[in-house]
PDB file of N, CA and C in Angstrom:
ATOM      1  N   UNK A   1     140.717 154.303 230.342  1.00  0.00           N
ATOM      2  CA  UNK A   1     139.512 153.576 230.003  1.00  0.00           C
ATOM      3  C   UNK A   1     138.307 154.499 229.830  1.00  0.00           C
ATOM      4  N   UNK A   2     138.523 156.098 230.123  1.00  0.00           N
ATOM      5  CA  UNK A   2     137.270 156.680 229.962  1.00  0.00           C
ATOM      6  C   UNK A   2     136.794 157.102 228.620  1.00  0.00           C
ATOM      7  N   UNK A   3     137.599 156.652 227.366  1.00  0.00           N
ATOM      8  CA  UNK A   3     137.174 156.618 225.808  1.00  0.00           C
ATOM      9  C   UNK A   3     135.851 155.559 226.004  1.00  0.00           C
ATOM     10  N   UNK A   4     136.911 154.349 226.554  1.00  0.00           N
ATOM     11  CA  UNK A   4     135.824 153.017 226.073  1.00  0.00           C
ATOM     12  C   UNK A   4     134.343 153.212 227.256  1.00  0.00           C
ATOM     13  N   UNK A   5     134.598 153.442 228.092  1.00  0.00           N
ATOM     14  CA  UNK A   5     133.445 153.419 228.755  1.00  0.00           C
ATOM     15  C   UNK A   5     132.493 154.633 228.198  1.00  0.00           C
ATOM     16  N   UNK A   6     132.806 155.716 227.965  1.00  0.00           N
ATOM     17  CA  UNK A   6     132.103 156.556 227.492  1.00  0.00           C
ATOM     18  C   UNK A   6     131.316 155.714 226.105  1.00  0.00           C
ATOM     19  N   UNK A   7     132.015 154.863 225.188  1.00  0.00           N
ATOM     20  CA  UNK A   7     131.663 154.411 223.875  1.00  0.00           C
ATOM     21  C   UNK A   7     130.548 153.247 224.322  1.00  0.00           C
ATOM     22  N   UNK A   8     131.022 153.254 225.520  1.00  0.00           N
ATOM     23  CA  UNK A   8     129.726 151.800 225.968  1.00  0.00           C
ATOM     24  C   UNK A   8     128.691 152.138 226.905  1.00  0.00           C
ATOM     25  N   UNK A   9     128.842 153.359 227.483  1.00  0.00           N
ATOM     26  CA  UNK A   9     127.635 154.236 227.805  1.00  0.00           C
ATOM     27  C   UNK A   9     126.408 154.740 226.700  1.00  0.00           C
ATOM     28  N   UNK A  10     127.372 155.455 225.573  1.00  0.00           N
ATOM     29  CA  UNK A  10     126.755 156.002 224.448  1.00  0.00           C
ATOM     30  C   UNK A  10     125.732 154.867 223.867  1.00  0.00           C
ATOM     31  N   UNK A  11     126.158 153.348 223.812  1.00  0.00           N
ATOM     32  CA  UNK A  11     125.419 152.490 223.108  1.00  0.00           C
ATOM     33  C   UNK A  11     124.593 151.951 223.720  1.00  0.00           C
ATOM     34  N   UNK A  12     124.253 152.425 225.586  1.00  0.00           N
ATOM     35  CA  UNK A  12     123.496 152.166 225.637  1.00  0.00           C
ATOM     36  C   UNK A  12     122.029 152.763 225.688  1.00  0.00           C
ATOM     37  N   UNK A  13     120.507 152.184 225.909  1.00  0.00           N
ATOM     38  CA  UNK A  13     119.230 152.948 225.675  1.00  0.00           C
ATOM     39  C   UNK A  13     118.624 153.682 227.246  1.00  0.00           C
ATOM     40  N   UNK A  14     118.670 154.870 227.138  1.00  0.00           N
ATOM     41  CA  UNK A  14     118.449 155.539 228.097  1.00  0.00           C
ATOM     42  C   UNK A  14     117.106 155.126 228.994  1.00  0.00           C
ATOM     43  N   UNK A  15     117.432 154.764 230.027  1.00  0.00           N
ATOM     44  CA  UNK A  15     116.616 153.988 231.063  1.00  0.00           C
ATOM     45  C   UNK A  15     116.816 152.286 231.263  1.00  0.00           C
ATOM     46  N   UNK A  16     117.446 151.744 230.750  1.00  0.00           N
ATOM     47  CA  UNK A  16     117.914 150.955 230.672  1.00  0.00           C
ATOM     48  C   UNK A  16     119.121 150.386 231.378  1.00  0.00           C
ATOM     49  N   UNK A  17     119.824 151.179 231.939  1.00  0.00           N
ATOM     50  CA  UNK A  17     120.843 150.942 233.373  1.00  0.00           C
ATOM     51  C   UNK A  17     120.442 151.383 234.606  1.00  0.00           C
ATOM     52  N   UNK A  18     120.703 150.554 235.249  1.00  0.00           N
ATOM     53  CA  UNK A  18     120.115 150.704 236.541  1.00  0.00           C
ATOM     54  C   UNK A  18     121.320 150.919 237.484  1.00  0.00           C
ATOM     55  N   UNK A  19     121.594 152.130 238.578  1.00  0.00           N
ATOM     56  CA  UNK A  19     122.540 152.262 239.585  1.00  0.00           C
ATOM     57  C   UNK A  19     121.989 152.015 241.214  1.00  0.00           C
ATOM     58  N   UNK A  20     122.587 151.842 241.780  1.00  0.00           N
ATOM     59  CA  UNK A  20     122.144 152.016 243.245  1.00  0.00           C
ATOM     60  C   UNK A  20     122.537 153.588 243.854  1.00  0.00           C
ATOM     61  N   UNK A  21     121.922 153.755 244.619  1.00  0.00           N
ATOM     62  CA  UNK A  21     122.189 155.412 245.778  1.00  0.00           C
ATOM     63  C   UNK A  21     123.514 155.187 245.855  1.00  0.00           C
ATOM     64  N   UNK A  22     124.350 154.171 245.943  1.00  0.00           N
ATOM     65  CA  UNK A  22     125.718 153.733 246.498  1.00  0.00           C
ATOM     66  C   UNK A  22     126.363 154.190 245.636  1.00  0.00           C
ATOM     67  N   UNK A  23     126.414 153.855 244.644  1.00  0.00           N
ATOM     68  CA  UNK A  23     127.091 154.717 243.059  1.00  0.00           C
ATOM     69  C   UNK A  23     127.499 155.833 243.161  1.00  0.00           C
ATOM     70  N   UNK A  24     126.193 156.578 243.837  1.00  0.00           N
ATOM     71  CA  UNK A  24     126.671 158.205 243.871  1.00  0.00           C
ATOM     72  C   UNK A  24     127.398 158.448 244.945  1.00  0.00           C
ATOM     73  N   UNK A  25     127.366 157.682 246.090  1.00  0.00           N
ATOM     74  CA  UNK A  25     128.334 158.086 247.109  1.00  0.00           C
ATOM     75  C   UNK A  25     129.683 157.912 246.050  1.00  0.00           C
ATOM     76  N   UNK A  26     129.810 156.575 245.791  1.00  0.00           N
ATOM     77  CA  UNK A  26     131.150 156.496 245.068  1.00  0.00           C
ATOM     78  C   UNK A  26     131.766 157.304 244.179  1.00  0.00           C
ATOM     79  N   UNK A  27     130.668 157.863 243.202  1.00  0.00           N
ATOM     80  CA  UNK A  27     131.501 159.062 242.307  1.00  0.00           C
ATOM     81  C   UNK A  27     131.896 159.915 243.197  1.00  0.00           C
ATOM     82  N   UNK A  28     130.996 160.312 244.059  1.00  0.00           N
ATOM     83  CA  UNK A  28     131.430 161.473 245.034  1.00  0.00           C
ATOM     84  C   UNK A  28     132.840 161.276 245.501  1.00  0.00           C
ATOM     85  N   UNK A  29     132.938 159.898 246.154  1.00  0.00           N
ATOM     86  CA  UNK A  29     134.688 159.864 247.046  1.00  0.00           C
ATOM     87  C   UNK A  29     135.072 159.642 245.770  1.00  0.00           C
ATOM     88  N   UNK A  30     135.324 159.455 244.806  1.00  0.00           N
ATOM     89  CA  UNK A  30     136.216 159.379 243.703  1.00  0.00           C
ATOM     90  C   UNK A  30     136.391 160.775 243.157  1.00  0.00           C
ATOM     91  N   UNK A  31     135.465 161.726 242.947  1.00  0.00           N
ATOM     92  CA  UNK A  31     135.914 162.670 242.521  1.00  0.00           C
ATOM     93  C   UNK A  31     136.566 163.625 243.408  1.00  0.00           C
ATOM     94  N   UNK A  32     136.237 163.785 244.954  1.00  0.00           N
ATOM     95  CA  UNK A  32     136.973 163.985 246.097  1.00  0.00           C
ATOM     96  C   UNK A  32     138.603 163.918 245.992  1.00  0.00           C
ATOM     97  N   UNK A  33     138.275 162.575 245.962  1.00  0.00           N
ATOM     98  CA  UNK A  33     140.210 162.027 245.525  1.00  0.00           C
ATOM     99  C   UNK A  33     140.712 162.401 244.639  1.00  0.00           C
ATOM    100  N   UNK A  34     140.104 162.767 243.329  1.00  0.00           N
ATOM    101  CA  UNK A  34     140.702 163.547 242.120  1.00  0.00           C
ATOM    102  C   UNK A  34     141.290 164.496 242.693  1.00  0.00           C
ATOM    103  N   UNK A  35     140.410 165.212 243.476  1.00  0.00           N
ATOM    104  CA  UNK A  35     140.714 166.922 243.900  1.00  0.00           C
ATOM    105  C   UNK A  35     142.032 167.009 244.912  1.00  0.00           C
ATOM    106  N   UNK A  36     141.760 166.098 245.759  1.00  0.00           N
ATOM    107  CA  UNK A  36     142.791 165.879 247.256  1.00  0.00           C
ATOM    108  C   UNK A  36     144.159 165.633 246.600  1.00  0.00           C
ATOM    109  N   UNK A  37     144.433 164.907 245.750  1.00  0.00           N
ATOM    110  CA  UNK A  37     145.651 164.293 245.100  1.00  0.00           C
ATOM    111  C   UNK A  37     145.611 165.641 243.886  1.00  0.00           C
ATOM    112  N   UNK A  38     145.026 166.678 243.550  1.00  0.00           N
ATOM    113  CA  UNK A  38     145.332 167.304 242.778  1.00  0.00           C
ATOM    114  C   UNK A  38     144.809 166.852 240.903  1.00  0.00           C
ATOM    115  N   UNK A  39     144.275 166.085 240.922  1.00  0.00           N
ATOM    116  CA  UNK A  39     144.004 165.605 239.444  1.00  0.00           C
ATOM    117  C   UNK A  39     142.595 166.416 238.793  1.00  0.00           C
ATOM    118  N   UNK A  40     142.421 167.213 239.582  1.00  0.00           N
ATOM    119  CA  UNK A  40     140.977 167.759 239.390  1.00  0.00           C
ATOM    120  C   UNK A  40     140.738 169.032 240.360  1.00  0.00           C
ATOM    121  N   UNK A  41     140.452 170.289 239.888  1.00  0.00           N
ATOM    122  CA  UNK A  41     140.571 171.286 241.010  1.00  0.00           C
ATOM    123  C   UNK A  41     138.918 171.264 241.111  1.00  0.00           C
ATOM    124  N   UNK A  42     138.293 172.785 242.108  1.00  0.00           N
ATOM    125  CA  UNK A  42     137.030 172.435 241.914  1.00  0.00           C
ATOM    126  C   UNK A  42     136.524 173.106 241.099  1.00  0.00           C
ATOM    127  N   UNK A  43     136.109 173.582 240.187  1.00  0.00           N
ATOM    128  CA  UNK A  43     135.787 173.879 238.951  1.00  0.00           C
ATOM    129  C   UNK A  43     135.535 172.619 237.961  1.00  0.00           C
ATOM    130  N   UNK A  44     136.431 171.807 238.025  1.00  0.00           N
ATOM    131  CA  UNK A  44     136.654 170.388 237.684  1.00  0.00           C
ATOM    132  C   UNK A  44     135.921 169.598 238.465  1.00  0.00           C
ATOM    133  N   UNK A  45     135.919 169.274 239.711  1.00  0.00           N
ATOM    134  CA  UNK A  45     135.305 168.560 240.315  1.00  0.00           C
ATOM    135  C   UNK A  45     133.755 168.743 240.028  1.00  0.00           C
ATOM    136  N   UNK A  46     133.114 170.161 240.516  1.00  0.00           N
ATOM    137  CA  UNK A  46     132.244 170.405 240.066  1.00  0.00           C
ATOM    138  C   UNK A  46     131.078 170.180 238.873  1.00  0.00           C
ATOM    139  N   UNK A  47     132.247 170.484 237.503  1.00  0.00           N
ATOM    140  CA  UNK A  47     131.664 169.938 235.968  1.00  0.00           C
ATOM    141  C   UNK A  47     131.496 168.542 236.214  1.00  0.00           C
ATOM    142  N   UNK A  48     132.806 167.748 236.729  1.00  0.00           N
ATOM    143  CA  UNK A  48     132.234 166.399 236.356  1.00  0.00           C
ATOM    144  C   UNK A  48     130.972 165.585 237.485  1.00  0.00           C
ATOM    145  N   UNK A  49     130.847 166.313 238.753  1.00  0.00           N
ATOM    146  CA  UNK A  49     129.591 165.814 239.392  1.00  0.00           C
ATOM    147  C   UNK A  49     128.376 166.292 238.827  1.00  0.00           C
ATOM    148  N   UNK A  50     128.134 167.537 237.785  1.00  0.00           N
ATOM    149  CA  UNK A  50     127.300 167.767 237.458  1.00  0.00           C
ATOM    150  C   UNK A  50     126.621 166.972 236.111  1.00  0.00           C
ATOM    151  N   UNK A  51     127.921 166.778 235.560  1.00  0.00           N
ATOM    152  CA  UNK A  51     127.839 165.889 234.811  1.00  0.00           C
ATOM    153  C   UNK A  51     127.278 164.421 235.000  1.00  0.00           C
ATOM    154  N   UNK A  52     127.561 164.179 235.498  1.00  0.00           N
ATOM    155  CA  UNK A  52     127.062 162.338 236.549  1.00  0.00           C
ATOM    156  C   UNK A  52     125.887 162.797 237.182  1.00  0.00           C
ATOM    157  N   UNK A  53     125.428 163.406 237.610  1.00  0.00           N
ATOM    158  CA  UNK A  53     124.052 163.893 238.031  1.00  0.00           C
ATOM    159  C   UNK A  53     123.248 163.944 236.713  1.00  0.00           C
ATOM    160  N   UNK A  54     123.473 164.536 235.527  1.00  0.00           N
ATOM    161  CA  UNK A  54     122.297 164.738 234.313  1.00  0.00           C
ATOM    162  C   UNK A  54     122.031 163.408 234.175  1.00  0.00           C
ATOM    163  N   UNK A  55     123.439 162.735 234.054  1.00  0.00           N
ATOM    164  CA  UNK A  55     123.362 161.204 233.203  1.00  0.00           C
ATOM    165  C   UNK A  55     122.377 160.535 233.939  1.00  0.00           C
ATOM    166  N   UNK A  56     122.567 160.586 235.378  1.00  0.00           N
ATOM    167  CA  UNK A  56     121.912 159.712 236.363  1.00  0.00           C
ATOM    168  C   UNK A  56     120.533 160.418 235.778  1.00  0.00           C
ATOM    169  N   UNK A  57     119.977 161.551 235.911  1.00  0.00           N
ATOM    170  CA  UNK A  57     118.658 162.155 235.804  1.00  0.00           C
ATOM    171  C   UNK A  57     118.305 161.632 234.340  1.00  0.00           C
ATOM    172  N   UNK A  58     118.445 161.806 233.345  1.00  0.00           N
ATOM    173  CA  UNK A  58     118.554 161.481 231.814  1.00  0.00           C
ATOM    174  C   UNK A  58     118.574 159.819 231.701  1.00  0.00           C
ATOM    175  N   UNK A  59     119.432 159.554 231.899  1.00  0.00           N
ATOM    176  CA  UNK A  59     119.675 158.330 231.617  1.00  0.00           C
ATOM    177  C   UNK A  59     119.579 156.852 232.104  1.00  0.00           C
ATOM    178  N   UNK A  60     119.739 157.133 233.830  1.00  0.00           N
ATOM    179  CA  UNK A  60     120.073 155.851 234.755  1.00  0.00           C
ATOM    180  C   UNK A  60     118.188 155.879 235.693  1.00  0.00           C
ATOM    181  N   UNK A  61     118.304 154.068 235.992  1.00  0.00           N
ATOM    182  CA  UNK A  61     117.432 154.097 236.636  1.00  0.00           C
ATOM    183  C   UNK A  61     118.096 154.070 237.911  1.00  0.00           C
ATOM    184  N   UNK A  62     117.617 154.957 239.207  1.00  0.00           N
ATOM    185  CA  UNK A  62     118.269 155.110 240.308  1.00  0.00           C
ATOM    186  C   UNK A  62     117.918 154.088 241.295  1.00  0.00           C
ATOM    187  N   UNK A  63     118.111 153.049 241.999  1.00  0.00           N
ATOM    188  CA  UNK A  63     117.875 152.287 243.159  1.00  0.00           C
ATOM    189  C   UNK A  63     118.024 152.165 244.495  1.00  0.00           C
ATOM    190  N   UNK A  64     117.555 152.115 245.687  1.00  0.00           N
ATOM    191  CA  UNK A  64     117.798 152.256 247.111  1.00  0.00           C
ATOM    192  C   UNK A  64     118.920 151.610 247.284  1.00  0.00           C
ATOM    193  N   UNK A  65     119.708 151.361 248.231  1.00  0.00           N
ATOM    194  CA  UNK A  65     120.175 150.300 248.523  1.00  0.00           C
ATOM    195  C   UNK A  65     119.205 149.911 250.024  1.00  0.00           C
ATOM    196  N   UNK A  66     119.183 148.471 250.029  1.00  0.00           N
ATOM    197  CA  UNK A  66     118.252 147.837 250.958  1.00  0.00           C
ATOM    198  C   UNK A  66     119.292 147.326 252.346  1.00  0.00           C
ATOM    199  N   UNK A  67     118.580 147.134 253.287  1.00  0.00           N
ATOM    200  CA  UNK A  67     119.265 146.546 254.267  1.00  0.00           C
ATOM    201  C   UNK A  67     119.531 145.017 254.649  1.00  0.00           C
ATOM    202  N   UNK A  68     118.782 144.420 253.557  1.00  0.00           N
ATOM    203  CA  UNK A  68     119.196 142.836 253.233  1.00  0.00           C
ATOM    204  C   UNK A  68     120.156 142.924 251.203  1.00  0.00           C
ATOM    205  N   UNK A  69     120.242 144.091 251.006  1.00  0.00           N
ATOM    206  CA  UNK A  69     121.453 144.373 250.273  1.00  0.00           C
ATOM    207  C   UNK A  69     122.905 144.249 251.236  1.00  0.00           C
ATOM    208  N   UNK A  70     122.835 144.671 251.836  1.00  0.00           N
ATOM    209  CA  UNK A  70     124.388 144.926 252.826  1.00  0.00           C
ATOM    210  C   UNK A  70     124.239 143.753 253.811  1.00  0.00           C
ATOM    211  N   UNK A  71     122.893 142.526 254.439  1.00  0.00           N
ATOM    212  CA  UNK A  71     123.321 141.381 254.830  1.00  0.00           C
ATOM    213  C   UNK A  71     124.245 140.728 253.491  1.00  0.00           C
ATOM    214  N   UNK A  72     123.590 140.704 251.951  1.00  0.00           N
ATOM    215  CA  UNK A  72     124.035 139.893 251.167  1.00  0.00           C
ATOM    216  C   UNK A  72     125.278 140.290 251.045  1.00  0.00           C
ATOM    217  N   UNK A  73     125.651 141.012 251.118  1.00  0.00           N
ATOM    218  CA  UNK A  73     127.122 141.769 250.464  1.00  0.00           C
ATOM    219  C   UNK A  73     128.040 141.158 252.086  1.00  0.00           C
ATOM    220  N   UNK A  74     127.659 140.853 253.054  1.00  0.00           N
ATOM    221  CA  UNK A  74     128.363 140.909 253.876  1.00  0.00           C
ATOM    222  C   UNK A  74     128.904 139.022 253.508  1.00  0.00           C
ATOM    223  N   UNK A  75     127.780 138.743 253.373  1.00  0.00           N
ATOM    224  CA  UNK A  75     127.627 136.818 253.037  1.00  0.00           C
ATOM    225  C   UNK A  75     128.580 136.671 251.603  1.00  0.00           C
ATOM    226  N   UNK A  76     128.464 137.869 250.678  1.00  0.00           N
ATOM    227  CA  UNK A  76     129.735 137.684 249.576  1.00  0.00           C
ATOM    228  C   UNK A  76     131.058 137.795 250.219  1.00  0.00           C
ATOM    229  N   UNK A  77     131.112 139.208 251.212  1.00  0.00           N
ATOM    230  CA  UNK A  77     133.040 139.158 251.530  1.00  0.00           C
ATOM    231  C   UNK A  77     133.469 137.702 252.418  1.00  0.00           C
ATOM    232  N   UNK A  78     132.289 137.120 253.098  1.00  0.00           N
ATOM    233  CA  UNK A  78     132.637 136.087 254.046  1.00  0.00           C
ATOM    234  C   UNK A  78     133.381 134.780 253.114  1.00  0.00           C
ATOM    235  N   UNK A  79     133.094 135.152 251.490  1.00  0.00           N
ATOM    236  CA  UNK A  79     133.964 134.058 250.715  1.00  0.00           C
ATOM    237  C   UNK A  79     135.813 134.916 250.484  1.00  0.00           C
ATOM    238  N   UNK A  80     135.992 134.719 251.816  1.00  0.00           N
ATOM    239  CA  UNK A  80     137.349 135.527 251.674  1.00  0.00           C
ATOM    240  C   UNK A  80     138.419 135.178 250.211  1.00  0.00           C
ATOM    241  N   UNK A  81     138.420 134.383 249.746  1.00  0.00           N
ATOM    242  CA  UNK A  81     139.467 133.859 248.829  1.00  0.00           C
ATOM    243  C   UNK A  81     139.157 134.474 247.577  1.00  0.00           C
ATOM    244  N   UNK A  82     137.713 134.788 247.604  1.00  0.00           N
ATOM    245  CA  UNK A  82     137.396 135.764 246.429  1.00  0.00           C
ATOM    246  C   UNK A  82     138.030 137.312 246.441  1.00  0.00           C
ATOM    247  N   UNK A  83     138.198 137.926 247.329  1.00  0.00           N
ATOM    248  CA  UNK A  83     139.024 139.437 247.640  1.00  0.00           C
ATOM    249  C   UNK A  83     138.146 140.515 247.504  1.00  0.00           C
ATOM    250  N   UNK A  84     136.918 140.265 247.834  1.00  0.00           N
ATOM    251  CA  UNK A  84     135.851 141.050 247.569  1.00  0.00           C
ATOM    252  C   UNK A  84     136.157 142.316 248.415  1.00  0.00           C
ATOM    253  N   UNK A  85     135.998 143.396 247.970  1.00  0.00           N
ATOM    254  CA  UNK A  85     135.654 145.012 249.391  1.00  0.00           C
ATOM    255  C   UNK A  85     134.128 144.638 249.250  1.00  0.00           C
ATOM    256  N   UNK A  86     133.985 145.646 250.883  1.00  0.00           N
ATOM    257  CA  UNK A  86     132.713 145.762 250.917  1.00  0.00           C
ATOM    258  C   UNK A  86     132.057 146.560 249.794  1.00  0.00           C
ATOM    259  N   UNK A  87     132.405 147.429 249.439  1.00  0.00           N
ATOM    260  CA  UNK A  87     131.528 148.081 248.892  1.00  0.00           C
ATOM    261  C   UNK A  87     131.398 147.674 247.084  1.00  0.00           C
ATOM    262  N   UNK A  88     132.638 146.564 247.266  1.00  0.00           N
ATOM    263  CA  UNK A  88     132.077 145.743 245.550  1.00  0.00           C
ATOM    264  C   UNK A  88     130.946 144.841 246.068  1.00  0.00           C
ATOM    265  N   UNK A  89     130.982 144.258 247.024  1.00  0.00           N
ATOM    266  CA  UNK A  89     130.340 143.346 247.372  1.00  0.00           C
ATOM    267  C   UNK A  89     128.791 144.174 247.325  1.00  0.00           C
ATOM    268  N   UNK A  90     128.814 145.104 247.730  1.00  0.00           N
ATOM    269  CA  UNK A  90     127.246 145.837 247.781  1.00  0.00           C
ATOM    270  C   UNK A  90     126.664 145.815 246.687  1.00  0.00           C
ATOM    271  N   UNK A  91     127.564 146.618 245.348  1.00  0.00           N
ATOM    272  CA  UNK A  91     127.046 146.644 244.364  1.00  0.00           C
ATOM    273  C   UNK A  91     126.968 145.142 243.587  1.00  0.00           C
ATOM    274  N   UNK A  92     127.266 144.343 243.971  1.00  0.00           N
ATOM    275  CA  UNK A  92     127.220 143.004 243.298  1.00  0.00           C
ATOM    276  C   UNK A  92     125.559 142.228 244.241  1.00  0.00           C
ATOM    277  N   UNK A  93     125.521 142.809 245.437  1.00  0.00           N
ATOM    278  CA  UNK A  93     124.614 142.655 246.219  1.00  0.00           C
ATOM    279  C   UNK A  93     123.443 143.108 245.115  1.00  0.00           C
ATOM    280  N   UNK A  94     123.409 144.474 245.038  1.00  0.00           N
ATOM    281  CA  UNK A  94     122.105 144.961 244.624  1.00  0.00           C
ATOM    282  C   UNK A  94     122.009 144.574 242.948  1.00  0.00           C
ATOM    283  N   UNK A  95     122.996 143.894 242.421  1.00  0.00           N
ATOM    284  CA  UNK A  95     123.026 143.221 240.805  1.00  0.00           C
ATOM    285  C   UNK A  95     121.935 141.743 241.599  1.00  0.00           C
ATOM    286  N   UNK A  96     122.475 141.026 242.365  1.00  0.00           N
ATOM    287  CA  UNK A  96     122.006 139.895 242.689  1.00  0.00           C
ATOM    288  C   UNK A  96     120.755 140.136 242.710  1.00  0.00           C
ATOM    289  N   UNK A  97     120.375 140.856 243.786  1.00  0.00           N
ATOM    290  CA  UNK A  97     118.801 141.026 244.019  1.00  0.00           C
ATOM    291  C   UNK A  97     118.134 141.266 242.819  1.00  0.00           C
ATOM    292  N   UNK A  98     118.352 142.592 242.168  1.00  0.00           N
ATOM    293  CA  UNK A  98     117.574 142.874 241.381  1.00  0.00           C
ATOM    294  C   UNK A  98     117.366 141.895 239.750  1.00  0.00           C
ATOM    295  N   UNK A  99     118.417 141.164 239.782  1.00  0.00           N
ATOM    296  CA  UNK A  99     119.109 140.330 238.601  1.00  0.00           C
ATOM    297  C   UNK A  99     119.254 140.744 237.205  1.00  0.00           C
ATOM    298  N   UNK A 100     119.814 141.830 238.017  1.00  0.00           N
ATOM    299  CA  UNK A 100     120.914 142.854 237.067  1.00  0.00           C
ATOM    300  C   UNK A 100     121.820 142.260 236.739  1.00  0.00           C
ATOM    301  N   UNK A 101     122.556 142.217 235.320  1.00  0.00           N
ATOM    302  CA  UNK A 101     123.626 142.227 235.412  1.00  0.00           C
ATOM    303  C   UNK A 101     124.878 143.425 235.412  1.00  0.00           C
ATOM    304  N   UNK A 102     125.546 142.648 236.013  1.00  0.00           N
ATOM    305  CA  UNK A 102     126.899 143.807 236.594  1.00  0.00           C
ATOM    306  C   UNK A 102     128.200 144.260 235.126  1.00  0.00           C
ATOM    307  N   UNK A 103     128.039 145.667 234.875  1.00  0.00           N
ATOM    308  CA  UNK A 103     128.800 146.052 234.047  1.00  0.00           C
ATOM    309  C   UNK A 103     130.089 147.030 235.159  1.00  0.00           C
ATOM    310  N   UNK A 104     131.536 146.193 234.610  1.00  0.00           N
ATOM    311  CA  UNK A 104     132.378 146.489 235.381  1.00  0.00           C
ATOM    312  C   UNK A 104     133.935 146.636 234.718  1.00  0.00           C
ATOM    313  N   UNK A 105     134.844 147.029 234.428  1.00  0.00           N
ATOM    314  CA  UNK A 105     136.027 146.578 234.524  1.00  0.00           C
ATOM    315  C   UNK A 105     136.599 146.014 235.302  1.00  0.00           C
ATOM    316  N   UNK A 106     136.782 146.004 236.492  1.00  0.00           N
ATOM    317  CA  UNK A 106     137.329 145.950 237.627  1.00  0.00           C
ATOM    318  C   UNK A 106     137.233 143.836 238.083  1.00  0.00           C
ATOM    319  N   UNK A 107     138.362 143.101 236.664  1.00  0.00           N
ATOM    320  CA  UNK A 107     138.239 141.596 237.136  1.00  0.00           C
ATOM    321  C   UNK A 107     138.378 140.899 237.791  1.00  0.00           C
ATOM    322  N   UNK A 108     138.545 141.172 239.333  1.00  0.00           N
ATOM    323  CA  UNK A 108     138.298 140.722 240.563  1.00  0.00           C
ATOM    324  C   UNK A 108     136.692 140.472 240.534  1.00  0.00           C
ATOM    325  N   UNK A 109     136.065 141.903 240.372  1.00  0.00           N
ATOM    326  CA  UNK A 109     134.834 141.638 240.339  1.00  0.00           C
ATOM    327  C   UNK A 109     134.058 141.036 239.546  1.00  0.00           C
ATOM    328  N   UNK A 110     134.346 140.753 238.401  1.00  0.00           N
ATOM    329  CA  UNK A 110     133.297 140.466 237.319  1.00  0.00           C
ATOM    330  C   UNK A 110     133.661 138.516 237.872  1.00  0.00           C
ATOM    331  N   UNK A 111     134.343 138.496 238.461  1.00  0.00           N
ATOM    332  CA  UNK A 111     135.124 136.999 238.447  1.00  0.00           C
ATOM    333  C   UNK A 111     134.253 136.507 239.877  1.00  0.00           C
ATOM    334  N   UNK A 112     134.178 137.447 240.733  1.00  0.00           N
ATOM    335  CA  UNK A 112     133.034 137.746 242.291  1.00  0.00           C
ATOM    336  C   UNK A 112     131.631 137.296 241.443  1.00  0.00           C
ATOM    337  N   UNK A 113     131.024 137.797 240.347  1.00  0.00           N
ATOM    338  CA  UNK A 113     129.760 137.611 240.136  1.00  0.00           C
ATOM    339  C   UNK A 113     129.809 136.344 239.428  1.00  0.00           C
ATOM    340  N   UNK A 114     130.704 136.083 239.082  1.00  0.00           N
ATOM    341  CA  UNK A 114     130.500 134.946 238.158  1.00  0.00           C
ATOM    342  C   UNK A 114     129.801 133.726 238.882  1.00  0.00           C
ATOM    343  N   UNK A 115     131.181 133.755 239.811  1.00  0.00           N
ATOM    344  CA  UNK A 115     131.089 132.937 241.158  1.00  0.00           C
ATOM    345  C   UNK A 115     129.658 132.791 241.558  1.00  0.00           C
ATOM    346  N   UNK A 116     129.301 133.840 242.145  1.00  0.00           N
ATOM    347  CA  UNK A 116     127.783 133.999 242.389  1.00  0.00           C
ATOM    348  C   UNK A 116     126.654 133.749 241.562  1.00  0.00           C
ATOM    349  N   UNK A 117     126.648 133.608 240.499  1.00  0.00           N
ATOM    350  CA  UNK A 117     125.803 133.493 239.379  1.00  0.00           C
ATOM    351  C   UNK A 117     124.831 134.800 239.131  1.00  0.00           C
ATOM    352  N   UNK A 118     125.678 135.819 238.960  1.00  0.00           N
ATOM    353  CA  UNK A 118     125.450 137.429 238.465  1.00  0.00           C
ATOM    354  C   UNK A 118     125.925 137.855 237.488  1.00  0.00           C
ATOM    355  N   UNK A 119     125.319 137.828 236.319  1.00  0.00           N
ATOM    356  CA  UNK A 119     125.640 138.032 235.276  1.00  0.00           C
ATOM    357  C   UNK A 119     126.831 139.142 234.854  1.00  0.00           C
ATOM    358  N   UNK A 120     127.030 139.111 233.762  1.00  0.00           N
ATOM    359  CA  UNK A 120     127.906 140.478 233.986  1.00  0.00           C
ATOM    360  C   UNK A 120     128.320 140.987 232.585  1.00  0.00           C
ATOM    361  N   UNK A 121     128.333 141.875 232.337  1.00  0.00           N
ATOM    362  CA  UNK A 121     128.231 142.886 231.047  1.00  0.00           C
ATOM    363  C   UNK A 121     129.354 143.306 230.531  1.00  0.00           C
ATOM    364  N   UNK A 122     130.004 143.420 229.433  1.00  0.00           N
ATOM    365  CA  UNK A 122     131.575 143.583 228.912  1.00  0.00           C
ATOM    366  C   UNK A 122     131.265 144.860 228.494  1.00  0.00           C
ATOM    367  N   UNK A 123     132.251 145.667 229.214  1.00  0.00           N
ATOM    368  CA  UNK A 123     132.363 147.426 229.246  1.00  0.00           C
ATOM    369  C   UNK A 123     133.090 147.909 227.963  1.00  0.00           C
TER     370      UNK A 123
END
């Protein structure tokens, strides 16, 4: 999926997406795991955090995460039948608040915001 997401990054207008601080933890353990499992040495790891750092600097608007972000996110997993993780639930948290909508693959989640009435963006 990293053709299409790259093609739906590209179209969009720089300043115009908004991430939370949480994001970057997440690239971080994701690119971690690249490395640990071998899919990425560090040289690799490296380029692509540096990479996600310009974009974020260039491109993304950056956001706190709040501490009535992570009550809300806690009040989303409590709808157990939805299958929410915490940490989708956060970022669906800080879509809610801010009334963002949520650009995602991941259709557990986009199906979480729906529920919620959080918009949500086709990647």
């Amino acid at each position: 999926m990293t053709a299409r997401v790259h093609a739906w990054l590209g179209r969009q207008a720089a300043g115009e997406l908004v991430i939370s601080d949480w994001v970057t933890a997440e690239v971080s353990s994701a690119l971690a795991l690249k490395l640990r499992t071998g899919a990425l040495d560090l040289p690799g790891r490296a380029a692509a955090l540096a990479a996600f750092q310009r974009l974020a600097a260039d491109s993304l608007a950056v956001v706190p995460v709040l501490t009535a972000h992570f009550r809300m996110a806690s009040v989303f997993v409590d709808r157990h039948e939805l299958g929410l993780r915490a940490a989708d639930a956060l970022h669906l948290a800080v879509c809610a608040d801010l009334g963002a909508a949520l650009a995602t693959l991941d259709v557990r989640l986009r199906a979480a915001a729906l529920e919620f009435g959080v918009p949500t963006s086709e990647v």
